[in-house]
PDB file of N, CA and C in Angstrom:
ATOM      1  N   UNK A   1      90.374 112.757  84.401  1.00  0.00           N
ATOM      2  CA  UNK A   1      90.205 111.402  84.913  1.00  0.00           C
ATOM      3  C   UNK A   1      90.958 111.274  86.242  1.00  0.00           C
ATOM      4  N   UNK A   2      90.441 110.835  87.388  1.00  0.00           N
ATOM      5  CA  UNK A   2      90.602 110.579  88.510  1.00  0.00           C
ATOM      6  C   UNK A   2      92.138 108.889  88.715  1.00  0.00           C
ATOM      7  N   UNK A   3      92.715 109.055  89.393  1.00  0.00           N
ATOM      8  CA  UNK A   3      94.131 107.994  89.199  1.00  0.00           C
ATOM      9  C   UNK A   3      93.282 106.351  89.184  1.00  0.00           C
ATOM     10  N   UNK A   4      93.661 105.674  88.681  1.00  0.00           N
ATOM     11  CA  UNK A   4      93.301 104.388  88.917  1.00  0.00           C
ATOM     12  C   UNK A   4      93.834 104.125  90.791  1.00  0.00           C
ATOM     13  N   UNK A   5      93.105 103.366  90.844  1.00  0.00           N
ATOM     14  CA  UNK A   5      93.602 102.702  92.872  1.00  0.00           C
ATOM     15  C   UNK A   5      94.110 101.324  92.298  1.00  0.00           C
ATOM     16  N   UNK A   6      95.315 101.139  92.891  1.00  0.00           N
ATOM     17  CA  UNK A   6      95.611  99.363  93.036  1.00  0.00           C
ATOM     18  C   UNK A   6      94.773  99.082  94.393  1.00  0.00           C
ATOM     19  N   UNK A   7      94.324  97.521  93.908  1.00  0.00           N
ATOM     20  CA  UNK A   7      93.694  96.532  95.078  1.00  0.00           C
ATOM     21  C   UNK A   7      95.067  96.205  96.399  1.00  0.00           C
ATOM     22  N   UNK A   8      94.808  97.283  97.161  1.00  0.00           N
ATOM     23  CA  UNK A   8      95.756  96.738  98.234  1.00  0.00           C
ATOM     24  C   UNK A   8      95.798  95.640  98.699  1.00  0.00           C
ATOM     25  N   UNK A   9      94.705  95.099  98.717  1.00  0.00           N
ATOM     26  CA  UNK A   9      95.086  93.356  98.826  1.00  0.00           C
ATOM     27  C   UNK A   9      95.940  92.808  97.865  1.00  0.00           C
ATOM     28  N   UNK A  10      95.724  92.892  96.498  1.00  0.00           N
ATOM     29  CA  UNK A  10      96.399  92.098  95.929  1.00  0.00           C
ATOM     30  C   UNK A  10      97.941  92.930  95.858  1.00  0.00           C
ATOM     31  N   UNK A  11      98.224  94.094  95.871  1.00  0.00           N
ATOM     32  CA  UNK A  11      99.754  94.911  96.630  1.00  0.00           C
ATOM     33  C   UNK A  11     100.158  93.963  97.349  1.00  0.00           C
ATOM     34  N   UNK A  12     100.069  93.441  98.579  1.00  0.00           N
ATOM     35  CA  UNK A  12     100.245  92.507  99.400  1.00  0.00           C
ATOM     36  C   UNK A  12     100.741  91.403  99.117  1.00  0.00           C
ATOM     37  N   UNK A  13      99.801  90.340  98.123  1.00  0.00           N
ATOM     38  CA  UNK A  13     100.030  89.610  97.660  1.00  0.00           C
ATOM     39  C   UNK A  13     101.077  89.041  97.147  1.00  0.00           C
ATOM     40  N   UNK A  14     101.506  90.157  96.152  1.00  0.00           N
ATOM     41  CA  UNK A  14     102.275  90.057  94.449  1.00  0.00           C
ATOM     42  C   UNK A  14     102.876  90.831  94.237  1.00  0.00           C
ATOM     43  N   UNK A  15     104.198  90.579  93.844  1.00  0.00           N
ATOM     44  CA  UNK A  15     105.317  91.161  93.524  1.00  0.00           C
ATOM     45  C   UNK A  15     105.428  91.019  92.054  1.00  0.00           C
ATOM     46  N   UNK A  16     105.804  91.899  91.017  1.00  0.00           N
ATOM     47  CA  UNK A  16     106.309  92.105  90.049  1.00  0.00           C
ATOM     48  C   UNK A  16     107.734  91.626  89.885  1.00  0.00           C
ATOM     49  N   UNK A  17     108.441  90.777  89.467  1.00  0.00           N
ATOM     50  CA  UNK A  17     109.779  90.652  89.159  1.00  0.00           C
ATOM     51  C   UNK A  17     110.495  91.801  88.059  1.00  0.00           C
ATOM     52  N   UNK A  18     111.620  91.777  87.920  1.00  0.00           N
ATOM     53  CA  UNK A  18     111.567  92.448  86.445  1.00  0.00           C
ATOM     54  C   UNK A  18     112.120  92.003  85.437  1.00  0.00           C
ATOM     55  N   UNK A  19     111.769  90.775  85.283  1.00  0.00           N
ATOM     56  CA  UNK A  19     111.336  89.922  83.784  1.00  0.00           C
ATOM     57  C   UNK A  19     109.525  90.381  83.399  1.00  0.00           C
ATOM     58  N   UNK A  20     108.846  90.505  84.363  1.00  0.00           N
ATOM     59  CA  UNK A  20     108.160  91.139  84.069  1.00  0.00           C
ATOM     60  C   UNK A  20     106.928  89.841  84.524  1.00  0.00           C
ATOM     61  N   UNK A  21     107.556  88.655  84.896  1.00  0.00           N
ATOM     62  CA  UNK A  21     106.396  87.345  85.707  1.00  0.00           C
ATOM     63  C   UNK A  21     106.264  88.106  87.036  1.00  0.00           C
ATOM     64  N   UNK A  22     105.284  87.806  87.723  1.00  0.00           N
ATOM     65  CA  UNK A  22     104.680  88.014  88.856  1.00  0.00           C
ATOM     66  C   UNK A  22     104.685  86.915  90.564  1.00  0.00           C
ATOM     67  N   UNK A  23     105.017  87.139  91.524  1.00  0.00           N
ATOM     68  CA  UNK A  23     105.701  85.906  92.435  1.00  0.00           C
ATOM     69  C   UNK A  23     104.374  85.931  93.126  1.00  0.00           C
ATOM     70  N   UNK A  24     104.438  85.349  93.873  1.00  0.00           N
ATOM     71  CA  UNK A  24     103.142  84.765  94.648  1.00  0.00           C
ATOM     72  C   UNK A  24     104.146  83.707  95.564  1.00  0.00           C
ATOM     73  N   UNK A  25     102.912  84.260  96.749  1.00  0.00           N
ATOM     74  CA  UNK A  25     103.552  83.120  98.224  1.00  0.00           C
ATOM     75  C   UNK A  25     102.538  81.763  97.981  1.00  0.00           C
ATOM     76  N   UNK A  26     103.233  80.950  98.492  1.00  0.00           N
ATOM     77  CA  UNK A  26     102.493  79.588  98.619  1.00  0.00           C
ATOM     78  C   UNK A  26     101.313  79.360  99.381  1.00  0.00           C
ATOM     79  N   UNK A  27     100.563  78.602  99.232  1.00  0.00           N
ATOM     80  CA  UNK A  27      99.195  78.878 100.131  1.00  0.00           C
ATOM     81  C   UNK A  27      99.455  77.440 100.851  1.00  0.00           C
ATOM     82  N   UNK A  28      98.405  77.475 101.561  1.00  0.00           N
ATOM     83  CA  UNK A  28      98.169  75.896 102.740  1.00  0.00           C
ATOM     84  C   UNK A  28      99.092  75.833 103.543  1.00  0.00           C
ATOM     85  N   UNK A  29     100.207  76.966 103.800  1.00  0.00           N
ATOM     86  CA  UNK A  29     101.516  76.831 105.415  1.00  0.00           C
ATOM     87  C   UNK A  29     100.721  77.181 106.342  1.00  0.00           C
ATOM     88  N   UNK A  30      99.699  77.259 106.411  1.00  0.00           N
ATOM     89  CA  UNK A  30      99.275  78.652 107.527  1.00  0.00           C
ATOM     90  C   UNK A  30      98.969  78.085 108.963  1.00  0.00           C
ATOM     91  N   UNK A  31      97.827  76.673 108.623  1.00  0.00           N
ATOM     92  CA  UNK A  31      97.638  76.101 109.766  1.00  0.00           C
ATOM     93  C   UNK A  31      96.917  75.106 109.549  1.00  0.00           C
ATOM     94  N   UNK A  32      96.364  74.086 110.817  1.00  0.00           N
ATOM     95  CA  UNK A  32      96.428  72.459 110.397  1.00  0.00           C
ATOM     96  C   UNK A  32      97.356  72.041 109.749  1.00  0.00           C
ATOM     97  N   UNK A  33      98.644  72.134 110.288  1.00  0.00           N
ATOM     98  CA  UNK A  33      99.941  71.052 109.467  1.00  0.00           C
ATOM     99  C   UNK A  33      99.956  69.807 109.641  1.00  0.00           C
ATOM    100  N   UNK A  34      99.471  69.798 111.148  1.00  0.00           N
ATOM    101  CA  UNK A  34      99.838  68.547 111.565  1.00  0.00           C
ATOM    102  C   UNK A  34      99.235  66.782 111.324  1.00  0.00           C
ATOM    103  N   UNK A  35      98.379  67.475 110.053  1.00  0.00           N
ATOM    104  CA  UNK A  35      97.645  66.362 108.977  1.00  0.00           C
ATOM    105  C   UNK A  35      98.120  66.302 107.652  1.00  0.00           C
ATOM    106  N   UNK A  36      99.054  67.581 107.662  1.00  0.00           N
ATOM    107  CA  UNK A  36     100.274  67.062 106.640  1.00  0.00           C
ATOM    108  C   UNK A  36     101.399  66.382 106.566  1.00  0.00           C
ATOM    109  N   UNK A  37     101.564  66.255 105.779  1.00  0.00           N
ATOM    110  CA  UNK A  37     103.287  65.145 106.014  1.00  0.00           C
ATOM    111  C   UNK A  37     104.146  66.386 105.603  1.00  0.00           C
ATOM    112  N   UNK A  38     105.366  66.213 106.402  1.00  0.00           N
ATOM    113  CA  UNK A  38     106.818  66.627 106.479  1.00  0.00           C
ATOM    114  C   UNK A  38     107.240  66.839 104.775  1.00  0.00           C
ATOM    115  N   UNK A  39     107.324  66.182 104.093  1.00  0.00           N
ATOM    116  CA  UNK A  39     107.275  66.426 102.421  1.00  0.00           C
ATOM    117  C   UNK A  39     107.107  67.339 101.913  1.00  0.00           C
ATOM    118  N   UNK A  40     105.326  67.214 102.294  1.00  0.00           N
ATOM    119  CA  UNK A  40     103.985  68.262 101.488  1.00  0.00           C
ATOM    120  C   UNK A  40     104.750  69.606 102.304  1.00  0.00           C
ATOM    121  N   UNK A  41     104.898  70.097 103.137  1.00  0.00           N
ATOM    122  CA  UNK A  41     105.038  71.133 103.907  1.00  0.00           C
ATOM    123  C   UNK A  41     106.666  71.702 103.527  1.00  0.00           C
ATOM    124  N   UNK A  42     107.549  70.963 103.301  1.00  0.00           N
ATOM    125  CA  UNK A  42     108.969  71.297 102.579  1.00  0.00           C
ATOM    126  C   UNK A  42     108.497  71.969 101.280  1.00  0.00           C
ATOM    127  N   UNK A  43     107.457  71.449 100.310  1.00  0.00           N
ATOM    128  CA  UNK A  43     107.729  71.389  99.352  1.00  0.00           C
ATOM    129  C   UNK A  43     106.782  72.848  99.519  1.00  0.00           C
ATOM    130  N   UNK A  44     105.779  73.088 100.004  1.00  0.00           N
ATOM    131  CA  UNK A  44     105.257  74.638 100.528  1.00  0.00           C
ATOM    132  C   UNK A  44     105.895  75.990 100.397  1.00  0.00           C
ATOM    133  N   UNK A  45     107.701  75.646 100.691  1.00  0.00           N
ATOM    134  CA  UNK A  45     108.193  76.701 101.084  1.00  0.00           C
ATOM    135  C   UNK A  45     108.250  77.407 100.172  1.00  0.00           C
ATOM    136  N   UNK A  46     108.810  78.884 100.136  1.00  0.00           N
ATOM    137  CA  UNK A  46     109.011  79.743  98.993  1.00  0.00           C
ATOM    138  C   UNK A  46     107.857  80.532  98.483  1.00  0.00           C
ATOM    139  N   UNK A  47     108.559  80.891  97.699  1.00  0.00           N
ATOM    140  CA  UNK A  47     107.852  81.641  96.749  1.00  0.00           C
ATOM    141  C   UNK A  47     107.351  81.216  95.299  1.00  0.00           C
ATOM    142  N   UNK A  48     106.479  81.588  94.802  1.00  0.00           N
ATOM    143  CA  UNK A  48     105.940  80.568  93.381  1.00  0.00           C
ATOM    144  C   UNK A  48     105.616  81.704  92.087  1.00  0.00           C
ATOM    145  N   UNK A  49     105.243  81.198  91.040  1.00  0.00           N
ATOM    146  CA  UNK A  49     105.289  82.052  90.048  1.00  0.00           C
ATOM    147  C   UNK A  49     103.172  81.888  89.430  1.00  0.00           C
ATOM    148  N   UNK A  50     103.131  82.841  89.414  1.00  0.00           N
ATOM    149  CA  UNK A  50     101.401  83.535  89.123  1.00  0.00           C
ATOM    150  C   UNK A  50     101.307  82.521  87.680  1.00  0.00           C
ATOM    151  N   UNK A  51     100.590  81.861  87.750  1.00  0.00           N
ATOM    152  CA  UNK A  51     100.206  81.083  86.500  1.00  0.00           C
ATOM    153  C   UNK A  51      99.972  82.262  85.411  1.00  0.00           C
ATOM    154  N   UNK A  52     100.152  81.536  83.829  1.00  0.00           N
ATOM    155  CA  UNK A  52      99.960  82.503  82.608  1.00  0.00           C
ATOM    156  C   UNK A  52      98.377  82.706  82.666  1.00  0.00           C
ATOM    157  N   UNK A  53      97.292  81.783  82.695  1.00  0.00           N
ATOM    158  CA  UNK A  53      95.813  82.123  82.862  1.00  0.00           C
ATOM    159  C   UNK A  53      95.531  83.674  83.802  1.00  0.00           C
ATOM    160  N   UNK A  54      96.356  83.382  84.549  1.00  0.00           N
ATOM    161  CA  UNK A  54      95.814  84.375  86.354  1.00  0.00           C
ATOM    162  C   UNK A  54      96.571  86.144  85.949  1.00  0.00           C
ATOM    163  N   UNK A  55      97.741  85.574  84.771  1.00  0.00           N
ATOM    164  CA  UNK A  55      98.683  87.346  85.134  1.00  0.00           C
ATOM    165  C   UNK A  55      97.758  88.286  84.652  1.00  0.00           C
ATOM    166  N   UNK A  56      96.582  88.031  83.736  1.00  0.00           N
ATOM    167  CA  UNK A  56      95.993  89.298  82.931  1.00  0.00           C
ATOM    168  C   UNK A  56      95.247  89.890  84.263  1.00  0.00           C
ATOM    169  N   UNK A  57      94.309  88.846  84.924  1.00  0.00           N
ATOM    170  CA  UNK A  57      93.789  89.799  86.391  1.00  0.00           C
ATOM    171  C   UNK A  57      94.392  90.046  87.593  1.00  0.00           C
ATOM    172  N   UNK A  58      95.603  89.796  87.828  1.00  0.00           N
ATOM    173  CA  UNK A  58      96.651  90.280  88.741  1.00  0.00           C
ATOM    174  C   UNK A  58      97.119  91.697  88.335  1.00  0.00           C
ATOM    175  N   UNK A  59      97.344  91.580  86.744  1.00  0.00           N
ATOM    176  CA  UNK A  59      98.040  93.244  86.297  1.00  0.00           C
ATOM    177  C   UNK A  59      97.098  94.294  86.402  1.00  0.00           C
ATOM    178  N   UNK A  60      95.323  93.303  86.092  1.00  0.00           N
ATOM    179  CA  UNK A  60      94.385  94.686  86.397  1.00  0.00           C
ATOM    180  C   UNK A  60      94.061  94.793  87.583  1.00  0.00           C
ATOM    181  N   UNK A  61      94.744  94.302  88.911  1.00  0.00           N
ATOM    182  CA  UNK A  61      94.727  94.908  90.167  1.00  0.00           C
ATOM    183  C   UNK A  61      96.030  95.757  90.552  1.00  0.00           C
ATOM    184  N   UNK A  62      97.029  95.765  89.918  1.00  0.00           N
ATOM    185  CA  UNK A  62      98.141  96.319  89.597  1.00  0.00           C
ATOM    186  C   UNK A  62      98.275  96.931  88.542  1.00  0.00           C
ATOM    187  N   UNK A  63      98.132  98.186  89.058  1.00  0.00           N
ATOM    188  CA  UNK A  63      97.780  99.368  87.290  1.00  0.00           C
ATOM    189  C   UNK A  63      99.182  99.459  87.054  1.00  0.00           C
ATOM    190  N   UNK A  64      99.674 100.143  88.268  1.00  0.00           N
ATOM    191  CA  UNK A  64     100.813 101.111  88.368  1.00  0.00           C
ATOM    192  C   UNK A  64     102.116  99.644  88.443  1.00  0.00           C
ATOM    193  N   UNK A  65     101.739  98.764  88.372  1.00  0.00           N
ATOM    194  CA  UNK A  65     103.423  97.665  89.015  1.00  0.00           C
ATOM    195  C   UNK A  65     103.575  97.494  87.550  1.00  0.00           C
TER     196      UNK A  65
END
């Protein structure tokens, strides 16, 4: 049997912690802010945690994490 490939996109993406949850960057900073409010855009920052629905197809783009 030939190696499984991880989705280098989702490599990119997603980090493995080692509790074993998965991090994810925040989406909507990127551009057009300036129809957001100061709030919405604080509250953007960081890093976020991969919902329980989403981790089963994140891990099968991540064989090896």
């Amino acid at each position: 049997m030939p190696k499984m490939k991880t989705k280098r996109g989702a490599a990119k993406r997603f980090r493995v912690r080692p509790g074993g949850s998965i991090k994810r960057g925040q989406a909507f900073k990127r551009h057009i802010l300036t129809k957001k409010t100061t709030k919405n855009k604080r509250q953007l920052r960081g890093s976020a945690e991969v919902m329980a629905v989403d981790i089963a197809h994140v891990r099968a783009m991540l064989p090896y994490a």
